[in-house]
Protein backbone atom coordinates (compact mmCIF):
# COMPACT_ATOMS: atom_id res chain seq x y z
CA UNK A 1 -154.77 -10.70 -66.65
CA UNK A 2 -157.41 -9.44 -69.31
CA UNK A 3 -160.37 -10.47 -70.63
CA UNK A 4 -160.06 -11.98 -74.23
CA UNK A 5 -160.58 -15.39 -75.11
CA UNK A 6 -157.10 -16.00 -77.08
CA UNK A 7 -157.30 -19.49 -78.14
CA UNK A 8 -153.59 -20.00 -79.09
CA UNK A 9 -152.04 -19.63 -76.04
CA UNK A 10 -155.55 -21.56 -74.52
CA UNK A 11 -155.19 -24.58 -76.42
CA UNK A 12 -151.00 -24.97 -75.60
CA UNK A 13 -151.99 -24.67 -72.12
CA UNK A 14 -154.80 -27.32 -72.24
CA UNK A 15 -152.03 -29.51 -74.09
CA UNK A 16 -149.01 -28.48 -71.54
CA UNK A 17 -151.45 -29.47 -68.90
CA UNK A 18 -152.63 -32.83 -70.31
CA UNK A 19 -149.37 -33.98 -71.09
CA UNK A 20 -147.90 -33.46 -67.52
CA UNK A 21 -150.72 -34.99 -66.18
CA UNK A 22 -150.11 -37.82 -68.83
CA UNK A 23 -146.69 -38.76 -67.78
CA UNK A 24 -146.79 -37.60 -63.99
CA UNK A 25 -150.71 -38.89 -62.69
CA UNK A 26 -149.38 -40.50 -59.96
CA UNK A 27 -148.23 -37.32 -58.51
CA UNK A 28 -151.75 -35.46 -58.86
CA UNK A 29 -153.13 -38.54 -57.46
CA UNK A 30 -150.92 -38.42 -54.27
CA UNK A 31 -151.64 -34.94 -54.35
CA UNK A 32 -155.16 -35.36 -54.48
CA UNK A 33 -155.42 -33.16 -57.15
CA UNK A 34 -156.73 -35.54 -59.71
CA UNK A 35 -160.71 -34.83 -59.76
CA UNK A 36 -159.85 -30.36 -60.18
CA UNK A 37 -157.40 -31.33 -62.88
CA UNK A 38 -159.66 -32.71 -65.10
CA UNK A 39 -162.29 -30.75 -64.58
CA UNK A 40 -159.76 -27.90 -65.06
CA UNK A 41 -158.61 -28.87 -69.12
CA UNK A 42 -162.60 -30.03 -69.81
CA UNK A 43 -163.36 -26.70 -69.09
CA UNK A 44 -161.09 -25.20 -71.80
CA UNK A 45 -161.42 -28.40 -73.97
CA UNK A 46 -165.72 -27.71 -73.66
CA UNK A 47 -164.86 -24.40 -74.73
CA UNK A 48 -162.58 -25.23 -77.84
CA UNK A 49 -165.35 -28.09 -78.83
CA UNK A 50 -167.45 -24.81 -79.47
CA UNK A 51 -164.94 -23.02 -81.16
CA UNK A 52 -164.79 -25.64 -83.77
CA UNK A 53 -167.98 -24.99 -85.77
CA UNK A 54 -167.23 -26.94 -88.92
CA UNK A 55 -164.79 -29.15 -90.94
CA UNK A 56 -162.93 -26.02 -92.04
CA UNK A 57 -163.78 -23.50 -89.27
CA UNK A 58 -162.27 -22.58 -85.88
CA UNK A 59 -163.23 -19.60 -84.03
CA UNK A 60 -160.07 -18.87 -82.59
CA UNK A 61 -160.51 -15.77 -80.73
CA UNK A 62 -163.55 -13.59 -78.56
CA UNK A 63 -163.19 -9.72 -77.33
CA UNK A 64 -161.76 -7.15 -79.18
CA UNK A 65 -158.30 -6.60 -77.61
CA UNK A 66 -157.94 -3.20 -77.76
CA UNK A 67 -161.25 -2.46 -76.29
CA UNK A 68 -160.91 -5.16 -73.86
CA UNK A 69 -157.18 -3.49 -72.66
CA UNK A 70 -159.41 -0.06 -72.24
CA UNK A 71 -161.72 -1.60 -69.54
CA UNK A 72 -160.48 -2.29 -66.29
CA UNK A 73 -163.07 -4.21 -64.70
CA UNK A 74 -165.06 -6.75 -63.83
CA UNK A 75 -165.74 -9.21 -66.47
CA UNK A 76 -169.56 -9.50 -65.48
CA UNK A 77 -169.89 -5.52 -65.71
CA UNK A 78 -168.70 -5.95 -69.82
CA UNK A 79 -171.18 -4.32 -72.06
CA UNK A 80 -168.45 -3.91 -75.08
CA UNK A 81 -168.93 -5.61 -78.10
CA UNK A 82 -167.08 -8.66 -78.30
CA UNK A 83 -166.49 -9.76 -81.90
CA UNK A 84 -165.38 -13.51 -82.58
CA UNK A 85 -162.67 -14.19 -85.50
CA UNK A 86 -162.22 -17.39 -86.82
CA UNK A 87 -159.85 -19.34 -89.65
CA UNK A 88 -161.35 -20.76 -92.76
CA UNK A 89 -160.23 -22.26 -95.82
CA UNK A 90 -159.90 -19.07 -97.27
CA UNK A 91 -157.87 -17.82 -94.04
CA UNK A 92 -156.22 -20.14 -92.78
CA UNK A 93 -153.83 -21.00 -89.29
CA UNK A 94 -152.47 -24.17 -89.21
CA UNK A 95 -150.60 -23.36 -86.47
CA UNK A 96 -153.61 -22.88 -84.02
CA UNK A 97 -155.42 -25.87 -85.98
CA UNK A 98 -152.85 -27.80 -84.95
CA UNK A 99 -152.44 -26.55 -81.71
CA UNK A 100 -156.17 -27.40 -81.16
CA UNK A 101 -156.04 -30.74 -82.26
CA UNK A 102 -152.64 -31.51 -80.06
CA UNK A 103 -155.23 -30.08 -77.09
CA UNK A 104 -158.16 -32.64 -77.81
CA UNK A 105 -155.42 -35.42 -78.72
CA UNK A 106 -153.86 -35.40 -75.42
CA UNK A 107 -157.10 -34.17 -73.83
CA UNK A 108 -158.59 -37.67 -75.72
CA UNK A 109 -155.58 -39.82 -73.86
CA UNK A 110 -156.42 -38.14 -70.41
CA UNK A 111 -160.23 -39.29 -70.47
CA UNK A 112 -160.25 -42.42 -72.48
CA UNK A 113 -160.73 -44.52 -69.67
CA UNK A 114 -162.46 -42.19 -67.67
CA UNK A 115 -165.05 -41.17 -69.78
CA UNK A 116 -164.48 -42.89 -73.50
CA UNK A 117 -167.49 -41.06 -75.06
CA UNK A 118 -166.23 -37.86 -74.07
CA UNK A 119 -162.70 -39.11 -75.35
CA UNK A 120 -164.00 -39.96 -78.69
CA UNK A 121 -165.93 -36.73 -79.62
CA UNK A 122 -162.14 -34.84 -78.54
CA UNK A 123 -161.01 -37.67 -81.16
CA UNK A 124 -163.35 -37.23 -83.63
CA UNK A 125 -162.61 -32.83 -83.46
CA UNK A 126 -158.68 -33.35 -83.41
CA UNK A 127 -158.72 -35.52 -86.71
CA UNK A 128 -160.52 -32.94 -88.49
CA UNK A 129 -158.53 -30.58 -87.21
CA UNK A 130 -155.88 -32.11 -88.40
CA UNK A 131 -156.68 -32.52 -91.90
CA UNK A 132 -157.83 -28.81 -91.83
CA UNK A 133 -154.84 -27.79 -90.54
CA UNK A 134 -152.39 -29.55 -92.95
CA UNK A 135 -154.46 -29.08 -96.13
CA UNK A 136 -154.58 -25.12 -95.86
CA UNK A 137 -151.11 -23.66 -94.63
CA UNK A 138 -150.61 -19.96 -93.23
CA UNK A 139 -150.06 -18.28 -89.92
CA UNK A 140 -153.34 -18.04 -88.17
CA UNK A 141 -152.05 -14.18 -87.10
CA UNK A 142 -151.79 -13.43 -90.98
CA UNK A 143 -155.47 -14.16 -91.38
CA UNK A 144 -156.90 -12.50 -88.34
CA UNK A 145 -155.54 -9.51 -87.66
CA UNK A 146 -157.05 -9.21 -84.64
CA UNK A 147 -154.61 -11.42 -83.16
CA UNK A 148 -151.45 -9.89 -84.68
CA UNK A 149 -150.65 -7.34 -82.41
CA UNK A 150 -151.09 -9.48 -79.24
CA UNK A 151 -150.32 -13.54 -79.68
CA UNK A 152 -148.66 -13.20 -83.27
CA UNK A 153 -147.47 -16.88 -84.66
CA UNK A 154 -143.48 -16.53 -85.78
CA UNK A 155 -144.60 -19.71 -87.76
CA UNK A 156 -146.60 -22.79 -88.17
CA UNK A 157 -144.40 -25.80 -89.31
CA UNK A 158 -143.64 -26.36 -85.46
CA UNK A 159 -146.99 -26.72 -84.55
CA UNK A 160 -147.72 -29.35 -88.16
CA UNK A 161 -145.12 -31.41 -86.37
CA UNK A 162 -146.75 -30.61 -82.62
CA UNK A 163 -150.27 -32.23 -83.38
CA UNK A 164 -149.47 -34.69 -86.20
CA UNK A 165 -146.76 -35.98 -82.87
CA UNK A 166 -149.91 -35.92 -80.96
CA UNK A 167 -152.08 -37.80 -83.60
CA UNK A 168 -149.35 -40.07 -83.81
CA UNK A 169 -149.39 -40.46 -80.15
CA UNK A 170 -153.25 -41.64 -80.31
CA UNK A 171 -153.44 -43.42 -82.74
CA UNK A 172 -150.06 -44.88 -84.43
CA UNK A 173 -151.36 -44.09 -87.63
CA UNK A 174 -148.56 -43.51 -89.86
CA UNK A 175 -149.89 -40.74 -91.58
CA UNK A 176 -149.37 -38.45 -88.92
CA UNK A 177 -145.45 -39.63 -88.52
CA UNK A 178 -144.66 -38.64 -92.05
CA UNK A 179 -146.13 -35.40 -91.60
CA UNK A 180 -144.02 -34.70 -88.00
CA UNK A 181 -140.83 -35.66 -89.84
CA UNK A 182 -141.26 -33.51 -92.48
CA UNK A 183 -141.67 -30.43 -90.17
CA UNK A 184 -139.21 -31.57 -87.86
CA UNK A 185 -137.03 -29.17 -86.71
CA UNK A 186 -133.23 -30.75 -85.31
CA UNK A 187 -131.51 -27.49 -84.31
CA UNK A 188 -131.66 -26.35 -80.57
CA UNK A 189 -134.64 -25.05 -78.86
CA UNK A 190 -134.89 -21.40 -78.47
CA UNK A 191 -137.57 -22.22 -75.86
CA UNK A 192 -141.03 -24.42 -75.37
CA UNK A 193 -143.52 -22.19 -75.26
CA UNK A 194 -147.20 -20.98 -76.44
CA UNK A 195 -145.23 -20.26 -79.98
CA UNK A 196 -142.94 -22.84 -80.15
CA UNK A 197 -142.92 -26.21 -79.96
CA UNK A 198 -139.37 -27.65 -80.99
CA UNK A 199 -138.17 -28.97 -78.08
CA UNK A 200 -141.59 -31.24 -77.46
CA UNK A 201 -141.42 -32.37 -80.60
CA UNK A 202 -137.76 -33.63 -80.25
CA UNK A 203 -139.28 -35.31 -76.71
CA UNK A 204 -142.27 -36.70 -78.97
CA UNK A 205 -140.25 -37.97 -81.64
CA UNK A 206 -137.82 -39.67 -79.84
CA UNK A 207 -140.44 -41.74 -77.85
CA UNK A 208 -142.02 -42.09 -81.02
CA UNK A 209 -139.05 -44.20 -82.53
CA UNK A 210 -136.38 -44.54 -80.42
CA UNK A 211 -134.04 -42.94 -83.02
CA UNK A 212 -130.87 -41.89 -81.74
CA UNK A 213 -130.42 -38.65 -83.92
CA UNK A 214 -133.80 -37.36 -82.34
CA UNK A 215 -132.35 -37.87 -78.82
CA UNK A 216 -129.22 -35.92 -79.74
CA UNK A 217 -131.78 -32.82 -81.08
CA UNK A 218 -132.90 -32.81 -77.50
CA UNK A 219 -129.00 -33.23 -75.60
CA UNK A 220 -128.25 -30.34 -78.10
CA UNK A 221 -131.22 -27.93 -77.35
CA UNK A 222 -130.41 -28.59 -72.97
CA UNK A 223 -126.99 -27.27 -73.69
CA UNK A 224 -128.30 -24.55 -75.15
CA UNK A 225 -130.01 -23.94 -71.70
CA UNK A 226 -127.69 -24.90 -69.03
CA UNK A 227 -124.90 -22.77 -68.11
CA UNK A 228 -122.43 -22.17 -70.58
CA UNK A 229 -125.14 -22.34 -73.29
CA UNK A 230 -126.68 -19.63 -75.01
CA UNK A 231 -129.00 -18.63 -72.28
CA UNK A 232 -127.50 -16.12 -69.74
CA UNK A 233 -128.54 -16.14 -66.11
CA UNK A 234 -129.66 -13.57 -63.61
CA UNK A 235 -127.21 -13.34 -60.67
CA UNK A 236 -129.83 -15.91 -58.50
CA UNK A 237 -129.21 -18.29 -60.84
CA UNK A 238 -132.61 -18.24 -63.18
CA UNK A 239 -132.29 -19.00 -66.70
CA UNK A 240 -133.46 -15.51 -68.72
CA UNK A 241 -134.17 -16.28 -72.00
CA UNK A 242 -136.62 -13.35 -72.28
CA UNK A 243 -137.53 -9.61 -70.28
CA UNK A 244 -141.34 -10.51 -70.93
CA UNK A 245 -142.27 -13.46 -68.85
CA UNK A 246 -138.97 -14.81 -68.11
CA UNK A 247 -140.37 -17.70 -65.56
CA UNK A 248 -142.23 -19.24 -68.13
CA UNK A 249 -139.56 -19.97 -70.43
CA UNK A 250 -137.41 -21.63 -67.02
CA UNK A 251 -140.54 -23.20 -65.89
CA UNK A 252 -141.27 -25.37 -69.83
CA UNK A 253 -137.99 -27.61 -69.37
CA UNK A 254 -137.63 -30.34 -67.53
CA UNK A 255 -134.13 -31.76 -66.91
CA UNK A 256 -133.97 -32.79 -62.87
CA UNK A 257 -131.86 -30.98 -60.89
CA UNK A 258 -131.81 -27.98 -63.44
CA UNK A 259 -135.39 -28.24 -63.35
CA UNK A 260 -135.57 -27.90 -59.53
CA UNK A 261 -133.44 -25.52 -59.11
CA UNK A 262 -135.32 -23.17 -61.94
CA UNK A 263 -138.66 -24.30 -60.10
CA UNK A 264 -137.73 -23.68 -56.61
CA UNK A 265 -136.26 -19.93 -57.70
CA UNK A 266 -139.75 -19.41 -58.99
CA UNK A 267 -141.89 -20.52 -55.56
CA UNK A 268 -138.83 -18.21 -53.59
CA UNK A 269 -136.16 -19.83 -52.48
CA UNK A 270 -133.69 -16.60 -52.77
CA UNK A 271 -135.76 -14.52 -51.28
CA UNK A 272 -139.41 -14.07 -52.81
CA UNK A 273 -142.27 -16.20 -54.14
CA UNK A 274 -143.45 -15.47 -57.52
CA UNK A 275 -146.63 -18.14 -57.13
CA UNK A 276 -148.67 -15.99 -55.67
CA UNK A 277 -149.93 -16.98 -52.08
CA UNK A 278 -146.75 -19.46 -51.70
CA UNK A 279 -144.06 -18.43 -49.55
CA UNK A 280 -143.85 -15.68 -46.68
CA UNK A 281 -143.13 -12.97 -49.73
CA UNK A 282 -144.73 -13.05 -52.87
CA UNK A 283 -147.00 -10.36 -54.94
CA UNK A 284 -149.84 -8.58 -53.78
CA UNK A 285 -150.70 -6.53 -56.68
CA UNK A 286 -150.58 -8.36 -60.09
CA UNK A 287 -151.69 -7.15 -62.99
CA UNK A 288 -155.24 -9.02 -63.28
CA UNK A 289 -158.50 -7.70 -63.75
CA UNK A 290 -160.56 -9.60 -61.70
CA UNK A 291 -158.43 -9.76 -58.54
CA UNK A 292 -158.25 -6.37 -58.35
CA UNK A 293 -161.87 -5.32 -58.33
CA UNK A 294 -164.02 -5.28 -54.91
CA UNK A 295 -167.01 -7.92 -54.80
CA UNK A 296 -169.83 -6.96 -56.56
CA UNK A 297 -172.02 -4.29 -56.96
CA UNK A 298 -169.00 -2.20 -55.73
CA UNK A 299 -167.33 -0.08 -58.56
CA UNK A 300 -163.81 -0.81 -60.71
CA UNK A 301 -162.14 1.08 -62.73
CA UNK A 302 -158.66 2.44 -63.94
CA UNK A 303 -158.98 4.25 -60.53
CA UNK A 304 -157.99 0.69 -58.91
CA UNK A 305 -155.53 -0.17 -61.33
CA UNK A 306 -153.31 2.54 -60.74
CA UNK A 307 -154.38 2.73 -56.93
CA UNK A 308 -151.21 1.34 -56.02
CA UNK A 309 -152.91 -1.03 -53.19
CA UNK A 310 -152.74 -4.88 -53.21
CA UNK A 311 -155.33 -6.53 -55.11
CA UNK A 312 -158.70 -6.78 -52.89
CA UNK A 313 -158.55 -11.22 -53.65
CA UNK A 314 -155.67 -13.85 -53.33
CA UNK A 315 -154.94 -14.92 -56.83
CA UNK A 316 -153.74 -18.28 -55.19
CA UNK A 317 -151.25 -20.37 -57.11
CA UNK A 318 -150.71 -17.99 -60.17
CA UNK A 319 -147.02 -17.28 -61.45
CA UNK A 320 -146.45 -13.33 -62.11
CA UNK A 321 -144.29 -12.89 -65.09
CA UNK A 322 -141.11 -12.79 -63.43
CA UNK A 323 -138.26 -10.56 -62.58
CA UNK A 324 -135.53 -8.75 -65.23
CA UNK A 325 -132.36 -10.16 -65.79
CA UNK A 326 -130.55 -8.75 -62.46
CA UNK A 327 -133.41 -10.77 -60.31
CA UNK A 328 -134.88 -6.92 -60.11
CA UNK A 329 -139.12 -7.08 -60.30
CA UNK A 330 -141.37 -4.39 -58.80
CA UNK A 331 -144.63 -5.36 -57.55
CA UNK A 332 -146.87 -2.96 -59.33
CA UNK A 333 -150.39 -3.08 -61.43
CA UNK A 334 -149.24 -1.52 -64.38
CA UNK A 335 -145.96 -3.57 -64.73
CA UNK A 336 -147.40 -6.04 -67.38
CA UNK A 337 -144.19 -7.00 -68.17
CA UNK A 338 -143.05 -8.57 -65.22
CA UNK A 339 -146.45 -8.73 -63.16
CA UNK A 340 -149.32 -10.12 -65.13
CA UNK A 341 -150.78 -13.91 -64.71
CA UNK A 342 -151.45 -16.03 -67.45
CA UNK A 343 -152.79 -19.52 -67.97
CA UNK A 344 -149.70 -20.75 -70.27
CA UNK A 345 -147.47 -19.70 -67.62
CA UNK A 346 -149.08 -21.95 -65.26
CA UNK A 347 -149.55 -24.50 -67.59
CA UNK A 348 -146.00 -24.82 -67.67
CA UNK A 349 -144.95 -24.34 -63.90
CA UNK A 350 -147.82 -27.03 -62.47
CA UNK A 351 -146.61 -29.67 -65.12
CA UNK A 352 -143.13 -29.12 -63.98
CA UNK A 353 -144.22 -29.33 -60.25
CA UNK A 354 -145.74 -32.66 -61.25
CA UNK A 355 -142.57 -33.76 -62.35
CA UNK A 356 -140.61 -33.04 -59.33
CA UNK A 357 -143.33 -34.72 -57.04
CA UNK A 358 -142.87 -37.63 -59.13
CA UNK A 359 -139.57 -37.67 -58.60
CA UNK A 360 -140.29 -37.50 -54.92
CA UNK A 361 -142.87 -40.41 -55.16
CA UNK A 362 -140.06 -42.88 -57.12
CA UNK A 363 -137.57 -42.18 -55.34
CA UNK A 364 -136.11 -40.18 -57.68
CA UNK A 365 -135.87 -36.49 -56.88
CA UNK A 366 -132.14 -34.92 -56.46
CA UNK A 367 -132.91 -34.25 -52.82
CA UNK A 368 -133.46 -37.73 -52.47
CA UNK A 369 -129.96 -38.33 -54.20
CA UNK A 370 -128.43 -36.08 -52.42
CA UNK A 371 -127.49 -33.66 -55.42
CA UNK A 372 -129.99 -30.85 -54.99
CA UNK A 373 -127.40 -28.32 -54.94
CA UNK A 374 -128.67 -24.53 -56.25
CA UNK A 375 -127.63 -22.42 -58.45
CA UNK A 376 -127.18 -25.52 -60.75
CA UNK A 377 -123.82 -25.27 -62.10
């Protein structure tokens, strides 16, 4: 919905993204989505190349966020200074180290056979990464304050796990299992998302080694999600873990049937379409900046913002934020909270729809089974 580059929730996306395509290509393929999903994660994974300017140094953010928040506009009209911050040796963020080197990991899987020089330079940058990221410890949020206020790490030992799981992944080196087991994290899942990683590293480490105990971890965090568990649900049936974006916590776990049901609430099967452009009903006024503005050289301002008409462009495909815990959600600019677009909750949704086409593909989806029964209960 804004303007700043903020690389932490950029990089989990490019990683959420790679992954699903990882385990579900057959479904882009049949989709005929395979060619504008990889040129979608090479654009952020160009971008990230550049942000890593050294053994020990990763620009990890561009635009000044509270001057950025002030502008509503177009982002070619932006004559603000736009400051980049970066993590060194002497500040240091494993946590978005790591989550940069998962991104260029998975990103090195997806075009290995593709295009293997490509591959190897992601490679090459996620190694180094790597060993940056587990040499110097601290919350990348501590060092650059800049960040604090908007994508603030709660920790970092998820993410040591997250891309040692991924370095693991690429290579088999057992270096990088040692250092996942260390951080690893058994207790349930409070949810997979931008800041945490504990339920993908329970998926990770079970494929890793087959171990029984890791498999439990992951039994242990669903029940903590399906009814019953520790997550309530809105009358509609959607899983609310949290006011602030509440589909993209529902739209991160895959389990089937649950799954479905959580993913077909989100493209409006009670009633309204939060993918914007799906469905007869879905939002017409979501909080993003570039949607919003008329075609250039016309004017934007805060006068459109708060104009309280639909945004002038189709923001096709995105997910709004979601609706409060009573399935209640007002279609307005301003509502941030439930209204604003953002790449991680995407991220999450399309790998998720990949998943259920999959299902559809082998055979395998519960309306093929005949169990595709909603509210899931």
């Amino acid at each position: 919905g804004d303007h700043v580059k903020f690389n932490y929730p950029m990089a989990y996306s490019t990683t959420a993204l790679a992954w699903g395509y990882l385990e579900y290509a057959d479904a882009y393929k049949a989709a005929g989505q395979t060619a504008y999903f990889l040129d979608s994660i090479k654009w952020s994974l160009d971008y990230l190349l550049k942000c890593h300017t050294g053994p020990e140094e990763l620009y990890v953010q561009v635009g000044d966020a509270g001057l950025d928040h002030g502008y509503w506009g177009a982002p070619e009209k932006m004559t603000m200074a736009r400051p980049g911050y970066k993590i060194t040796a002497a500040k240091p963020g494993s946590d978005i180290a790591m989550e940069t080197a998962a991104a260029m990991a998975a990103g090195h899987l997806v075009f290995k056979d593709s295009d293997p020089a490509y591959a190897a330079t992601l490679l090459d940058h996620a190694k180094e990464l790597w060993e940056f990221g587990n040499k110097y410890h601290g919350k990348y949020s501590d060092s650059v304050s800049a960040a604090a206020s908007f994508y603030s790490s709660a920790n970092f030992t998820d993410e040591l796990g997250w891309g040692s799981l991924w370095l693991h992944k690429v290579t088999k080196d057992s270096k990088y299992l040692e250092v996942a087991e260390k951080w690893f994290d058994p207790d349930p899942a409070w949810g997979q998302s931008w800041d945490e990683k504990t339920i993908g590293n329970q998926i990770l480490m079970y494929k890793a080694t087959g171990d029984e105990k890791y498999k439990t971890s992951i039994e242990n965090s669903f029940k903590g999600w399906l009814p019953g568990g520790k997550v309530p649900y809105t009358p509609k049936g959607l899983a609310f873990r949290l006011q602030w974006g509440s589909l993209r916590y529902s739209c991160e776990l895959f389990l089937r049937r649950w799954a479905m049901c959580q993913i077909h609430y989100a493209l409006g099967d009670t009633g309204f379409s939060f993918v914007i452009g799906i469905g007869s009903k879905y939002p017409h006024s979501p909080h993003h900046r570039s949607s919003s503005c008329p075609k250039l050289p016309a004017l934007c301002g805060s006068d459109v913002m708060s104009s309280g008409q639909p945004n002038v462009h189709t923001l096709y495909g995105a997910m709004v934020g979601g609706p409060g815990d009573h399935d209640d959600y007002t279609d307005d600019r301003g509502n941030f909270v439930n209204n604003e677009v953002a790449c991680d909750y995407n991220a999450g949704l399309q790998s998720a729809v990949a998943g259920l086409k999959h299902l559809l593909i082998t055979g395998e989806h519960p309306e093929k089974l005949g169990n595709a029964e909603c509210p899931y209960s």
